[in-house]
C-alpha atoms as a PDB file:
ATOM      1  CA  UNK A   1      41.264 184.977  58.125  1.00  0.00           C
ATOM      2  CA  UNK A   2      39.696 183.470  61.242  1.00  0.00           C
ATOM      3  CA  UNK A   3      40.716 185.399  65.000  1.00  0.00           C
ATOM      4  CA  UNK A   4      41.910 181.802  65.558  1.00  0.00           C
ATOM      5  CA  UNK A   5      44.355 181.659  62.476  1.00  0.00           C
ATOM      6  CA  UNK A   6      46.414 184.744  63.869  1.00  0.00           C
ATOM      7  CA  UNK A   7      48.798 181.988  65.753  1.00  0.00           C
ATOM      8  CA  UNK A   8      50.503 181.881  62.659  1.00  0.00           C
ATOM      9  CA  UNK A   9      52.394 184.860  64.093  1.00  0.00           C
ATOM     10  CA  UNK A  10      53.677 182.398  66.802  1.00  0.00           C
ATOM     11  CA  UNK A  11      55.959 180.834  64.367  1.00  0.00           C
ATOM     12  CA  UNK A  12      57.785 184.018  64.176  1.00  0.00           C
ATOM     13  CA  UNK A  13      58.350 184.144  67.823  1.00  0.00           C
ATOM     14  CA  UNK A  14      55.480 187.329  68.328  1.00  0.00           C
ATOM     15  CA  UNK A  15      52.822 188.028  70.412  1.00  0.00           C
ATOM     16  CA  UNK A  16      50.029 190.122  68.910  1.00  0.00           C
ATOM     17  CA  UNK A  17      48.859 193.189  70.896  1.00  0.00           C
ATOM     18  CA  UNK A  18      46.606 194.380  68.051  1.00  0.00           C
ATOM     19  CA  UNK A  19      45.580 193.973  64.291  1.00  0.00           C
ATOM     20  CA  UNK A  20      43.756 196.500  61.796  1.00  0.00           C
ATOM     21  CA  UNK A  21      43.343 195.791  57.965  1.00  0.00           C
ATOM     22  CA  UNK A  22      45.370 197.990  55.778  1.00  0.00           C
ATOM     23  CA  UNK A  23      46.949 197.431  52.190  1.00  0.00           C
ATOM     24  CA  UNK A  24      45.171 194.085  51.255  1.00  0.00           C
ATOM     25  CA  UNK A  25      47.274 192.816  54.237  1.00  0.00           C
ATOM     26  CA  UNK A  26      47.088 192.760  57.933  1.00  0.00           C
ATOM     27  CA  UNK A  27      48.494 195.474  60.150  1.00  0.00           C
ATOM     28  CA  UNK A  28      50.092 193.683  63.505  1.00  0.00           C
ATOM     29  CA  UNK A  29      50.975 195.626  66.545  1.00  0.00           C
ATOM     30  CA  UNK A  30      53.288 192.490  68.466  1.00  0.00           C
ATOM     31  CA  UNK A  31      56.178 192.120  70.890  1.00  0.00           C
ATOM     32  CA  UNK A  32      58.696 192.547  67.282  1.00  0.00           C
ATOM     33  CA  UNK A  33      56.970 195.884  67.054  1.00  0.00           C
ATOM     34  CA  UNK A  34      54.641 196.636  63.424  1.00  0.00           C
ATOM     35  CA  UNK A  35      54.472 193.701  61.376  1.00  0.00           C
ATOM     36  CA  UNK A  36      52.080 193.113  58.253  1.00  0.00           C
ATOM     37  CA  UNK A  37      51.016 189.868  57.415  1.00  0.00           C
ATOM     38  CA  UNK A  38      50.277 188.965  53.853  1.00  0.00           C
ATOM     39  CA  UNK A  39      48.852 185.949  52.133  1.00  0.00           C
ATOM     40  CA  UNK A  40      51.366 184.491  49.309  1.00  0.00           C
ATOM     41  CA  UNK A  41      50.741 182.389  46.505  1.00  0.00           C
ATOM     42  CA  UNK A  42      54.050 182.920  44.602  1.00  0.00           C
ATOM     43  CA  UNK A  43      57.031 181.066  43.959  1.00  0.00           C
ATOM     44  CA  UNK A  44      59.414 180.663  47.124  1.00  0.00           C
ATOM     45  CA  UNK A  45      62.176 181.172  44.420  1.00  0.00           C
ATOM     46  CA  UNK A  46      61.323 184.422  43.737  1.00  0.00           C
ATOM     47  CA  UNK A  47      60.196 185.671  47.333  1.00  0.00           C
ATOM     48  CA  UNK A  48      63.696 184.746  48.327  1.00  0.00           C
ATOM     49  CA  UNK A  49      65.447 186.733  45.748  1.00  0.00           C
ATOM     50  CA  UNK A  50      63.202 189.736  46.837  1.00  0.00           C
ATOM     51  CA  UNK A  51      63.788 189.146  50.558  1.00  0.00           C
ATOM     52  CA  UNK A  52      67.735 188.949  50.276  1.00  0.00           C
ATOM     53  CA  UNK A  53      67.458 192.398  48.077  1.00  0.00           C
ATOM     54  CA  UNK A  54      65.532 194.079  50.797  1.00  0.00           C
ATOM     55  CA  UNK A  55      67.836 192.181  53.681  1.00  0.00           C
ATOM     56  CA  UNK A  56      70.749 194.129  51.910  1.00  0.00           C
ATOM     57  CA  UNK A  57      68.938 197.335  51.813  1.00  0.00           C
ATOM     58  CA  UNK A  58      67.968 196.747  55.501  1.00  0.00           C
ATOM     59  CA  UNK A  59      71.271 196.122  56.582  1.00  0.00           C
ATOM     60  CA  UNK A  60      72.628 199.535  54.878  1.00  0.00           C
ATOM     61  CA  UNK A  61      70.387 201.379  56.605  1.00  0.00           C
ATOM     62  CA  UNK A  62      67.452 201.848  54.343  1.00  0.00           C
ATOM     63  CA  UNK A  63      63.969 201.722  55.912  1.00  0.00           C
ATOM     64  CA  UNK A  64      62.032 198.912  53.612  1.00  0.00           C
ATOM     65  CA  UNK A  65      59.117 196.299  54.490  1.00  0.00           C
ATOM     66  CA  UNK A  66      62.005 193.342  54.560  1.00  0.00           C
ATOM     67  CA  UNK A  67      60.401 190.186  54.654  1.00  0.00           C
ATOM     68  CA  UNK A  68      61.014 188.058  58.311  1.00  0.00           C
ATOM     69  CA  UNK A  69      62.657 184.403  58.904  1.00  0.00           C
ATOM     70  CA  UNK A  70      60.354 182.105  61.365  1.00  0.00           C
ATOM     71  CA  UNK A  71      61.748 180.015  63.586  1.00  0.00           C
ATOM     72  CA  UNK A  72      62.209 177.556  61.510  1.00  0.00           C
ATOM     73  CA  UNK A  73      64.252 179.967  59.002  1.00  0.00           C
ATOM     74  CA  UNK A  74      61.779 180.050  56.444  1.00  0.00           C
ATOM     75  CA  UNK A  75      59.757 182.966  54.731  1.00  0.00           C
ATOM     76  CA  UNK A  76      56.796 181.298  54.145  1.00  0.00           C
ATOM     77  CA  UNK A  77      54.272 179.810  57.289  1.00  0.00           C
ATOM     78  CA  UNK A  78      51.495 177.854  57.039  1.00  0.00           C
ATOM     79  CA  UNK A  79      48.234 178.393  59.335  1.00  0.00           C
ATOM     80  CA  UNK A  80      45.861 175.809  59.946  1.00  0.00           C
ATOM     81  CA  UNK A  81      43.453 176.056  57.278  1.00  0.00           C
ATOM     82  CA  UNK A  82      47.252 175.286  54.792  1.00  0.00           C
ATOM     83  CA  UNK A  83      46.561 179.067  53.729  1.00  0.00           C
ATOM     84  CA  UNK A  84      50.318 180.430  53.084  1.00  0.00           C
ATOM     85  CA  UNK A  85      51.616 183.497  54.620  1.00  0.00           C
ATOM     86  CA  UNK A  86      54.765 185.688  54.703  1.00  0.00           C
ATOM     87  CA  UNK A  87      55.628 188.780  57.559  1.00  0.00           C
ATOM     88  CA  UNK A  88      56.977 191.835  56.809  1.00  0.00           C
ATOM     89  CA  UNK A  89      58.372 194.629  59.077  1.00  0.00           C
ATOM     90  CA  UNK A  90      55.890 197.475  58.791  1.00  0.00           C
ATOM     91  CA  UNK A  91      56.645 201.616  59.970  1.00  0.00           C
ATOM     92  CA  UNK A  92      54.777 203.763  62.202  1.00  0.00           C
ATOM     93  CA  UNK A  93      55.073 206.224  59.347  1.00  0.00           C
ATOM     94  CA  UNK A  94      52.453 208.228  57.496  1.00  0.00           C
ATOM     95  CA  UNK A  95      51.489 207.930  53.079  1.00  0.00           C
ATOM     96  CA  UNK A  96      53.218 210.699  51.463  1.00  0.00           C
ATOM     97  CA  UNK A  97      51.354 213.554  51.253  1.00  0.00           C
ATOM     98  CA  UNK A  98      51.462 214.675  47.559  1.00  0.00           C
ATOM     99  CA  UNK A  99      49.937 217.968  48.171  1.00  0.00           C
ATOM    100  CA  UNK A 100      53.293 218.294  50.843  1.00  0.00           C
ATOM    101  CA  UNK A 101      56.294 219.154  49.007  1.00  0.00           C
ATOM    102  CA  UNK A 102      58.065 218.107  51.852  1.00  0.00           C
ATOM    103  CA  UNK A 103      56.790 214.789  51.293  1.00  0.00           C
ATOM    104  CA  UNK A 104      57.661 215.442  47.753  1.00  0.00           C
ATOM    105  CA  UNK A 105      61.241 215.727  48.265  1.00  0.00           C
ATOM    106  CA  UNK A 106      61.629 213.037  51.024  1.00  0.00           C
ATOM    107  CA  UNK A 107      59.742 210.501  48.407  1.00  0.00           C
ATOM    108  CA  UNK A 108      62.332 211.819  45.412  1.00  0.00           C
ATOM    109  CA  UNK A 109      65.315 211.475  47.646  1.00  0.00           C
ATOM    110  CA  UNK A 110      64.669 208.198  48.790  1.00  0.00           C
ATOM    111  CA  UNK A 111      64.139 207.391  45.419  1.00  0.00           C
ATOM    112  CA  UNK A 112      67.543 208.578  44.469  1.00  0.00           C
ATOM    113  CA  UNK A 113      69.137 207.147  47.560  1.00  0.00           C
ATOM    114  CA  UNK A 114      67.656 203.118  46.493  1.00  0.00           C
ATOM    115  CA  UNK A 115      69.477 203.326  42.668  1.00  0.00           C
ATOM    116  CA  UNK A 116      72.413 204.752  44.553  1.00  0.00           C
ATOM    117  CA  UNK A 117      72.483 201.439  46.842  1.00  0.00           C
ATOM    118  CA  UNK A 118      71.183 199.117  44.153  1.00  0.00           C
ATOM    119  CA  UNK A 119      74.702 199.595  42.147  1.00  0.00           C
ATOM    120  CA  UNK A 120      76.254 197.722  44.525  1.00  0.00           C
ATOM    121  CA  UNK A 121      74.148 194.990  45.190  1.00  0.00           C
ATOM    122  CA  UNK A 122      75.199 191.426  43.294  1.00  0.00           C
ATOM    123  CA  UNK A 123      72.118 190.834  41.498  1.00  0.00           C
ATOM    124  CA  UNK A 124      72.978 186.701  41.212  1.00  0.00           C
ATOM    125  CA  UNK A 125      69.363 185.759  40.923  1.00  0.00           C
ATOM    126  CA  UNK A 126      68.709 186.815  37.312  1.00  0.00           C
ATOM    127  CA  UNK A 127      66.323 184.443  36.850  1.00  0.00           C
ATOM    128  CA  UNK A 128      64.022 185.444  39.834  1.00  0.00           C
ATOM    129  CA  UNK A 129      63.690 188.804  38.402  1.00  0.00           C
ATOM    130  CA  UNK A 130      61.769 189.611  35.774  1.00  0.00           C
ATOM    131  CA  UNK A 131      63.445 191.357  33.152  1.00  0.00           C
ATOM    132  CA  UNK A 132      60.853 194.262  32.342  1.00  0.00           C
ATOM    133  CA  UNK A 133      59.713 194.736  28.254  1.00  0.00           C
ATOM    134  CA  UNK A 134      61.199 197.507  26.469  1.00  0.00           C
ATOM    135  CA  UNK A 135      59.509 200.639  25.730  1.00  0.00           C
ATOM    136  CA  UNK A 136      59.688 200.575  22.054  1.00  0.00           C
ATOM    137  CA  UNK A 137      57.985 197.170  22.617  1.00  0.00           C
ATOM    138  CA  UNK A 138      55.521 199.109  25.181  1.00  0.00           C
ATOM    139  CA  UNK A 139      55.220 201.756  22.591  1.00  0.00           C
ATOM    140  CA  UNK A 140      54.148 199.633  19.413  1.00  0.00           C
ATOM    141  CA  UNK A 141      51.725 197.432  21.161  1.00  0.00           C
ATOM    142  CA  UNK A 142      49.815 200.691  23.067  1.00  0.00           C
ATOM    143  CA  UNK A 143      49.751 202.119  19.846  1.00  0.00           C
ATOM    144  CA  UNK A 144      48.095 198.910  17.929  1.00  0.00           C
ATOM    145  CA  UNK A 145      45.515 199.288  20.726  1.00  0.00           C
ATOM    146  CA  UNK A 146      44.867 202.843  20.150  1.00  0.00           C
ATOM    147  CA  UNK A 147      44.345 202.307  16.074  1.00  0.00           C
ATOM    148  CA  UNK A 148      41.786 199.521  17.226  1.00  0.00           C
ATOM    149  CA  UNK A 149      39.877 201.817  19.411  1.00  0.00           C
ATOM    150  CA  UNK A 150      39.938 204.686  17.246  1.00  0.00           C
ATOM    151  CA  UNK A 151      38.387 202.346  14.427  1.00  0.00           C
ATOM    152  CA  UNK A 152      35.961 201.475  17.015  1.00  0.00           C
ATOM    153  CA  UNK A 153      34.798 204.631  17.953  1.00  0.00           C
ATOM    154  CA  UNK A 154      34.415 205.832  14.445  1.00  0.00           C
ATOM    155  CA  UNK A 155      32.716 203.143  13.371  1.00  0.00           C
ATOM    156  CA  UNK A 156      30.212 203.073  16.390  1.00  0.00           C
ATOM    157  CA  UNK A 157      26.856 204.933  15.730  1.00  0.00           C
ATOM    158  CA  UNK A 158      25.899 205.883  19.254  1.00  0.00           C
ATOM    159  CA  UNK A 159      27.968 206.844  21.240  1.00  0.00           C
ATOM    160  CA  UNK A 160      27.786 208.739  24.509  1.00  0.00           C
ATOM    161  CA  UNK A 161      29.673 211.552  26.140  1.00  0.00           C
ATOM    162  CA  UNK A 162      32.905 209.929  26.941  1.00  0.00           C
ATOM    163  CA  UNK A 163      32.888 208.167  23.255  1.00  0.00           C
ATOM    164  CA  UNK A 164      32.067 211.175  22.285  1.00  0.00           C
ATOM    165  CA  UNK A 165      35.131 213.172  23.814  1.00  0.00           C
ATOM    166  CA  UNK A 166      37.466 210.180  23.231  1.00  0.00           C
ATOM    167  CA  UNK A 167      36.703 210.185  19.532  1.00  0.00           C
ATOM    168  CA  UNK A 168      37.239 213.552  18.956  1.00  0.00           C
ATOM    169  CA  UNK A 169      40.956 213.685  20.329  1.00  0.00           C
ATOM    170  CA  UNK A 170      41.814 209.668  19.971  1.00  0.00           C
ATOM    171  CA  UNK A 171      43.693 210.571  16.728  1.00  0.00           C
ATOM    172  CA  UNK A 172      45.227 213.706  17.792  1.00  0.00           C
ATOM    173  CA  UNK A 173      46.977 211.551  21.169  1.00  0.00           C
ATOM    174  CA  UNK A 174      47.577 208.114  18.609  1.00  0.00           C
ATOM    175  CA  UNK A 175      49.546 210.644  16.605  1.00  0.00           C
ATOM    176  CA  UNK A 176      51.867 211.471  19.566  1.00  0.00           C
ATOM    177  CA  UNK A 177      52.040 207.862  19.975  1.00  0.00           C
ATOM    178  CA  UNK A 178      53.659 207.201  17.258  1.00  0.00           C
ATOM    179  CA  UNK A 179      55.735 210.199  16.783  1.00  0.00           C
ATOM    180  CA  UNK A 180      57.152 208.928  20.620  1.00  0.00           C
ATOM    181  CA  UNK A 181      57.814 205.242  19.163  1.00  0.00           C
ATOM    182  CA  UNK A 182      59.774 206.659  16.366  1.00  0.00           C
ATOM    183  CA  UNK A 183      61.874 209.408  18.974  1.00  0.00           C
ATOM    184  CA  UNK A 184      62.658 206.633  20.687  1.00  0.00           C
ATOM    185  CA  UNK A 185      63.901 204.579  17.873  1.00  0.00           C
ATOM    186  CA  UNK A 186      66.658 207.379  17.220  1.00  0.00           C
ATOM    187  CA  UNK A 187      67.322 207.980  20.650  1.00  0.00           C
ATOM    188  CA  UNK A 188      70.302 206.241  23.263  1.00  0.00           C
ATOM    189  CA  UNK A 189      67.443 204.205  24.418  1.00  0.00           C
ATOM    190  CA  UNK A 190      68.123 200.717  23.414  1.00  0.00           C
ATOM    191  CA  UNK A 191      71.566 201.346  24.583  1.00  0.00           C
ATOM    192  CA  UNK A 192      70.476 202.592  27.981  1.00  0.00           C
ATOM    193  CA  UNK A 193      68.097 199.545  28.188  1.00  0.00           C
ATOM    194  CA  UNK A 194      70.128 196.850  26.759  1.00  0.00           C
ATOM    195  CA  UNK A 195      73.178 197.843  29.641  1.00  0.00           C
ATOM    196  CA  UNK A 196      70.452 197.748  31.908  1.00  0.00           C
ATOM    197  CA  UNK A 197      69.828 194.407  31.234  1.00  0.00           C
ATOM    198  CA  UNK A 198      73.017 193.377  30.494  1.00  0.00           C
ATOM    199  CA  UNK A 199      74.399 194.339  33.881  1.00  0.00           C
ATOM    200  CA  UNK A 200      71.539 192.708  35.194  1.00  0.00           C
ATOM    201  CA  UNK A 201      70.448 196.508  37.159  1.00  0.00           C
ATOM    202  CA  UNK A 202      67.346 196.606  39.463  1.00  0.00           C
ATOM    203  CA  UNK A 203      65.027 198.942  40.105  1.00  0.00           C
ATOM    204  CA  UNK A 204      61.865 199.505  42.521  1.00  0.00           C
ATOM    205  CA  UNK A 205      59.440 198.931  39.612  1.00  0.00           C
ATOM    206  CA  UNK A 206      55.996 200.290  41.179  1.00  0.00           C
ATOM    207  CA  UNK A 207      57.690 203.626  42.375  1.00  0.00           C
ATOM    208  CA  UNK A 208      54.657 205.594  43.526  1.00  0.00           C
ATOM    209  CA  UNK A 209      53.821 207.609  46.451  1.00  0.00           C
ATOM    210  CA  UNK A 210      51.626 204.873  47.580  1.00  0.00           C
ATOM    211  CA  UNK A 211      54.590 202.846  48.387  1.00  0.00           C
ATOM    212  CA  UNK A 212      56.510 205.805  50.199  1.00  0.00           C
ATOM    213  CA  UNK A 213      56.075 206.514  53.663  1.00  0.00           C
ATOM    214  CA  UNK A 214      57.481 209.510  55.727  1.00  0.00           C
ATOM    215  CA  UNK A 215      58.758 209.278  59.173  1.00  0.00           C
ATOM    216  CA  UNK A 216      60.807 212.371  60.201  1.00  0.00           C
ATOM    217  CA  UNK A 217      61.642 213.504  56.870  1.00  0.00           C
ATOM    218  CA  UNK A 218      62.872 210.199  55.718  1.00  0.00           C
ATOM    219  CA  UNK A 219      61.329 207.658  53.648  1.00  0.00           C
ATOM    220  CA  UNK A 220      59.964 204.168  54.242  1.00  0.00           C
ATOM    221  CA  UNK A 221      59.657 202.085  51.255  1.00  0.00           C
ATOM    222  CA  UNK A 222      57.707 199.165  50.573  1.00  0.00           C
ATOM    223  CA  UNK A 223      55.828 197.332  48.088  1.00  0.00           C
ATOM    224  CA  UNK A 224      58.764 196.093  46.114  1.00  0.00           C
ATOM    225  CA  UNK A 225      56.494 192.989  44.471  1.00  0.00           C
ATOM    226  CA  UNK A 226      57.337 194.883  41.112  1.00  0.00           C
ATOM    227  CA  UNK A 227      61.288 195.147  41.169  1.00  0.00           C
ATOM    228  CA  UNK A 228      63.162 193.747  38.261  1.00  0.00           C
ATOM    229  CA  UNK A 229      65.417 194.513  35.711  1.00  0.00           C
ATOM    230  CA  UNK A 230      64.952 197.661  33.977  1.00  0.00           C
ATOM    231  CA  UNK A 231      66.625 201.143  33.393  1.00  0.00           C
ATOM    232  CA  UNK A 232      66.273 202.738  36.432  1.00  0.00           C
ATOM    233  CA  UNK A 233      65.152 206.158  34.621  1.00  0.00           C
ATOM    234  CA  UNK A 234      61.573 204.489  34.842  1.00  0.00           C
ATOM    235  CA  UNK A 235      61.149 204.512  38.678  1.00  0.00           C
ATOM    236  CA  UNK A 236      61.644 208.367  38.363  1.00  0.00           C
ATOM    237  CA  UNK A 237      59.278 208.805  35.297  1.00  0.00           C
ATOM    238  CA  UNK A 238      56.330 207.559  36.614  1.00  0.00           C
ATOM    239  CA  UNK A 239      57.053 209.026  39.644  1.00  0.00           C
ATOM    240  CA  UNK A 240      56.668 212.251  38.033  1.00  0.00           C
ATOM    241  CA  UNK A 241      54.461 212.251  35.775  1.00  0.00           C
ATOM    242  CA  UNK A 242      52.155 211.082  38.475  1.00  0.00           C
ATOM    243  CA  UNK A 243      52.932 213.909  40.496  1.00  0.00           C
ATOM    244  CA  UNK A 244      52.572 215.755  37.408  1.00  0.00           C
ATOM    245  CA  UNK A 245      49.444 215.078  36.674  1.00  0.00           C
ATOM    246  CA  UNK A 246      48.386 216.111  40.326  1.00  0.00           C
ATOM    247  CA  UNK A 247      50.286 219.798  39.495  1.00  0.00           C
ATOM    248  CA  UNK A 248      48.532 220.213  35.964  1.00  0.00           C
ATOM    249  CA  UNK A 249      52.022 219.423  34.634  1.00  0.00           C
ATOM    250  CA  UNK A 250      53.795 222.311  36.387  1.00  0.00           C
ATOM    251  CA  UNK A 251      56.988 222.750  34.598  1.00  0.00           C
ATOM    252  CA  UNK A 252      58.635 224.169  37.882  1.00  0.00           C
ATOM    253  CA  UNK A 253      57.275 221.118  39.682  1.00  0.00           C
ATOM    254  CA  UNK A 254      58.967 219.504  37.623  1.00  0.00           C
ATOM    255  CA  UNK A 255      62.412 220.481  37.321  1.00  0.00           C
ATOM    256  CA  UNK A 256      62.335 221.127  41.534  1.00  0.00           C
ATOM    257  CA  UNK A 257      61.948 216.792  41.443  1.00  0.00           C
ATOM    258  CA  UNK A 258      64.330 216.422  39.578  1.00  0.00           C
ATOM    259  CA  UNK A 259      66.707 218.978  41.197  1.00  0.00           C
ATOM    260  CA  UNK A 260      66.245 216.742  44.685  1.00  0.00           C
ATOM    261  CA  UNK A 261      66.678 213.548  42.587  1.00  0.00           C
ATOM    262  CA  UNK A 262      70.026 214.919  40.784  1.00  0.00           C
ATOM    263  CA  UNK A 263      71.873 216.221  44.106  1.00  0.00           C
ATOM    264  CA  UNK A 264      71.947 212.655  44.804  1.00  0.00           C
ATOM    265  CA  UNK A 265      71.949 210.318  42.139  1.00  0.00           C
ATOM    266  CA  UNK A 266      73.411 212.687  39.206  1.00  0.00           C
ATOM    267  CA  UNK A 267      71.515 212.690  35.756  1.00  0.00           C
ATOM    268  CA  UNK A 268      73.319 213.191  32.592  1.00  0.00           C
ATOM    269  CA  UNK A 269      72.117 215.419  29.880  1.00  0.00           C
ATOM    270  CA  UNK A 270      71.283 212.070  28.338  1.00  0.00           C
ATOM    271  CA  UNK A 271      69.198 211.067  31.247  1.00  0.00           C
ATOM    272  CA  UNK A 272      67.191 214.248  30.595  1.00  0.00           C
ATOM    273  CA  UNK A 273      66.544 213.516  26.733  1.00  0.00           C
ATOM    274  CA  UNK A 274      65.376 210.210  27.624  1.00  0.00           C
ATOM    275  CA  UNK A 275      63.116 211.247  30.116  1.00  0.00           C
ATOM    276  CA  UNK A 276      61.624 213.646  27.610  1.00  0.00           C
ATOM    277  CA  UNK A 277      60.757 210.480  25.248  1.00  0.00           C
ATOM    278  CA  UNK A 278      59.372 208.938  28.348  1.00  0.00           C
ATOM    279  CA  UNK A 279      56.694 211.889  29.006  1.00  0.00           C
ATOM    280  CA  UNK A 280      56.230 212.385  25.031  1.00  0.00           C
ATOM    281  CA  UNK A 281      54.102 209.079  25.358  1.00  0.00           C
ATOM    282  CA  UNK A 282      50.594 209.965  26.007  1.00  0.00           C
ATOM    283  CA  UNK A 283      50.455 207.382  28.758  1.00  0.00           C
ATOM    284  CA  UNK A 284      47.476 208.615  30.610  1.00  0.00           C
ATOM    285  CA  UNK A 285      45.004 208.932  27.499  1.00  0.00           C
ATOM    286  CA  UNK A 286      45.708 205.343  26.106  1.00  0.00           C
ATOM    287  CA  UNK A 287      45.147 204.241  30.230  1.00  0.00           C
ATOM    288  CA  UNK A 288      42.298 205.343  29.924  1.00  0.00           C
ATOM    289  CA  UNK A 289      40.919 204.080  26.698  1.00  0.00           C
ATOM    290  CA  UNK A 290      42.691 200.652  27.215  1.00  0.00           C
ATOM    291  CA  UNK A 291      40.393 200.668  30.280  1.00  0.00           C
ATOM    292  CA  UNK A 292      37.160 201.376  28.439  1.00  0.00           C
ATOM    293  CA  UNK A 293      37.976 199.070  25.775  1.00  0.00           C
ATOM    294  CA  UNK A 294      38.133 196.248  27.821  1.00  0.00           C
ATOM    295  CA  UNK A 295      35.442 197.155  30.706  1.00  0.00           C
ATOM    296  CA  UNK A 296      31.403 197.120  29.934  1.00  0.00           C
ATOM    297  CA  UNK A 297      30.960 199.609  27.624  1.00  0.00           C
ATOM    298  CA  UNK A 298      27.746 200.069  28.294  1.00  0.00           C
ATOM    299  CA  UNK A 299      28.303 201.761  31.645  1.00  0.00           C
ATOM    300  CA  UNK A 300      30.967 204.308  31.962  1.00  0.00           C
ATOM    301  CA  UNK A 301      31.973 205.469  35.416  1.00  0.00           C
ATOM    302  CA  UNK A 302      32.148 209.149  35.722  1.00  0.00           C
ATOM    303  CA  UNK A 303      35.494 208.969  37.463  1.00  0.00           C
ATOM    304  CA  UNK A 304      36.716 208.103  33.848  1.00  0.00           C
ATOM    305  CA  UNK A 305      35.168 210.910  32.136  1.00  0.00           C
ATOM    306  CA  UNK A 306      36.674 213.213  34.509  1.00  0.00           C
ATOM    307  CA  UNK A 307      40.019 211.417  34.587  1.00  0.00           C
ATOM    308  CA  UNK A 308      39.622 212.011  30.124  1.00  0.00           C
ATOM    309  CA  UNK A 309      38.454 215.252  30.617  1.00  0.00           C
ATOM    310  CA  UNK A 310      42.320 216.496  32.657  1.00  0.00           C
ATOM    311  CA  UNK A 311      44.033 214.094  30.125  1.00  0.00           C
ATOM    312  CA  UNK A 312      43.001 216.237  26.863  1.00  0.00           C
ATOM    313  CA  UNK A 313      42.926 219.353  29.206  1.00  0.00           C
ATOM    314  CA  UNK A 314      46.939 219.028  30.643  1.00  0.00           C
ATOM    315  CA  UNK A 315      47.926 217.743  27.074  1.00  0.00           C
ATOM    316  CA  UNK A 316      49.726 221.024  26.145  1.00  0.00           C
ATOM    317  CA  UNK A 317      51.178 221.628  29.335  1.00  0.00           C
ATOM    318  CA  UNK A 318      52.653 217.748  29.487  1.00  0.00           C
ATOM    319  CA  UNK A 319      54.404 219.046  25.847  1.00  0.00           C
ATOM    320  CA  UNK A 320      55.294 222.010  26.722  1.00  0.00           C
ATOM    321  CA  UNK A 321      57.221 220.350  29.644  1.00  0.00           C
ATOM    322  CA  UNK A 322      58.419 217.624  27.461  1.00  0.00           C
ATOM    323  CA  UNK A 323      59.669 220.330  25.008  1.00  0.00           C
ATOM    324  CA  UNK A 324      61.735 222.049  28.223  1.00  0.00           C
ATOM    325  CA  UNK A 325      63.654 218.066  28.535  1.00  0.00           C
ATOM    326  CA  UNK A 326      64.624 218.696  25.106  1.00  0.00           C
ATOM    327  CA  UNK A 327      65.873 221.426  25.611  1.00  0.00           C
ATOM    328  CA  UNK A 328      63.792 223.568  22.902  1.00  0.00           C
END
């Protein structure tokens, strides 16, 4: 984007002061104080369910990246090269620090405070929100994938040290797989899920610390591109087992996020066992794979064998904390 084509911020009424690059976006200092300014290529049907979502979390006081009217009332400008934009408010807030349990808790909290607020928002724009796939739908499909790369790897004569390492545990993790897609066959899942979408409920849908910010002890959220209709009990799972990954799948850890997550939004013993079908799924290990399969096999970054490496390493501990949310 051209120094010139930063007047598009004049049909919002600003006057820029200063601009960095930050978050495939840019980062505006102006008269309307932090602003980001983002390309768009979307739908204006579905920008404007998101923006009158986060104008209702705005308005009750929650600190989000709420997408702003121009003067002519519209989300969406146009600079003079026709390249579409949209501008968001923006925080003078820092990324949560993960290795900050402070930040920890604030990120958890806010998390707990957003469901809170999302039951009683009028969700009237089904149609603009995706409705996200079931995870006994996630479950078979990751599984298929797994069988297909185990067969590859077995079959494959040469392989090097992350084939190597992959093959050797690919069966043992596919195995968890599919004992998790038939838990959550007998579990209140489909229930859970099927309310969710009946009742139309939304959650953040990209939940990570990432998208958290922390400005005296209270979060800033953005990066709500992902919300949709889901069971909420997803934002906080991969929340954690993010986090969890980062703690070598501390079982204290654990329990302390969901202790700041429960004094606000409750969970039900039920909420616990389905969380514990969540984490059975070796998520991380078939990332991973599901990555290599369809990359060049031929060069394998060492970030990946590393990343393999802590996968098999924290597998225990991720079932032995799994095995606590049963209650066993």
């Amino acid at each position: 984007m051209a120094e010139r084509d930063f007047g598009v911020l004049e049909q919002y009424g600003c006057k820029l002061y200063s601009v960095s690059r930050g978050r495939g976006a840019f980062i505006c200092e102006t008269n309307r104080g932090p602003v980001i300014l983002r390309e768009y290529s979307g739908r204006p049907e579905k920008l404007t369910a998101r923006a009158e979502l986060l104008e209702y979390l705005a308005e009750n006081g929650f600190k989000v990246d709420y997408c702003i009217k121009n003067l002519e009332g519209s989300y969406i400008s146009t600079d003079s090269s026709g390249m579409e934009y949209i501008l968001c408010c923006w925080f003078h807030a820092k990324e949560c620090d993960i290795k900050s349990f402070s930040d920890v808790c604030v990120a958890i909290q806010s998390m707990a405070r957003l469901h809170k607020l999302l039951e009683g928002y009028q969700n009237d724009s089904e149609a603009e929100f995706q409705i996200a796939r079931s995870l006994r739908e996630e479950y078979d499909k990751h599984n298929k994938e797994l069988k297909m790369i185990r067969n590859y790897l077995s079959d494959k004569h040469r392989k090097s040290d992350f084939e190597l390492l992959a093959a050797a545990n690919c069966q043992e993790f596919l195995s968890e797989g599919l004992e998790a897609a038939a838990i959550i066959k007998e579990s209140g899942y489909d229930a859970a899920y099927q309310d969710a979408v009946s009742r139309k409920l939304l959650c953040h849908g990209d939940y990570n610390y990432h998208n958290v910010f922390v400005s005296e002890q209270r979060g800033c959220i953005c990066g709500f591109e992902q919300c949709g209709v889901n069971l909420r009990l997803t934002d906080l799972y991969n929340f954690m087992r993010k986090l969890m990954e980062k703690y070598d799948w501390d079982v204290k850890m654990g329990y302390l996020m969901l202790r700041e997550y429960d004094n606000i939004y409750p969970l039900s013993a039920e909420d616990v066992r389905l969380l514990g079908v969540m984490f059975s799924y070796p998520e991380k290990f078939w990332k991973i794979l599901n990555y290599y399969f369809n990359a060049n096999k031929a060069w394998i970054p060492n970030k990946n064998m590393e990343k393999l490496k802590i996968a098999v390493k924290q597998n225990r501990a991720r079932r032995e904390f799994v095995r606590t949310l049963y209650g066993t």
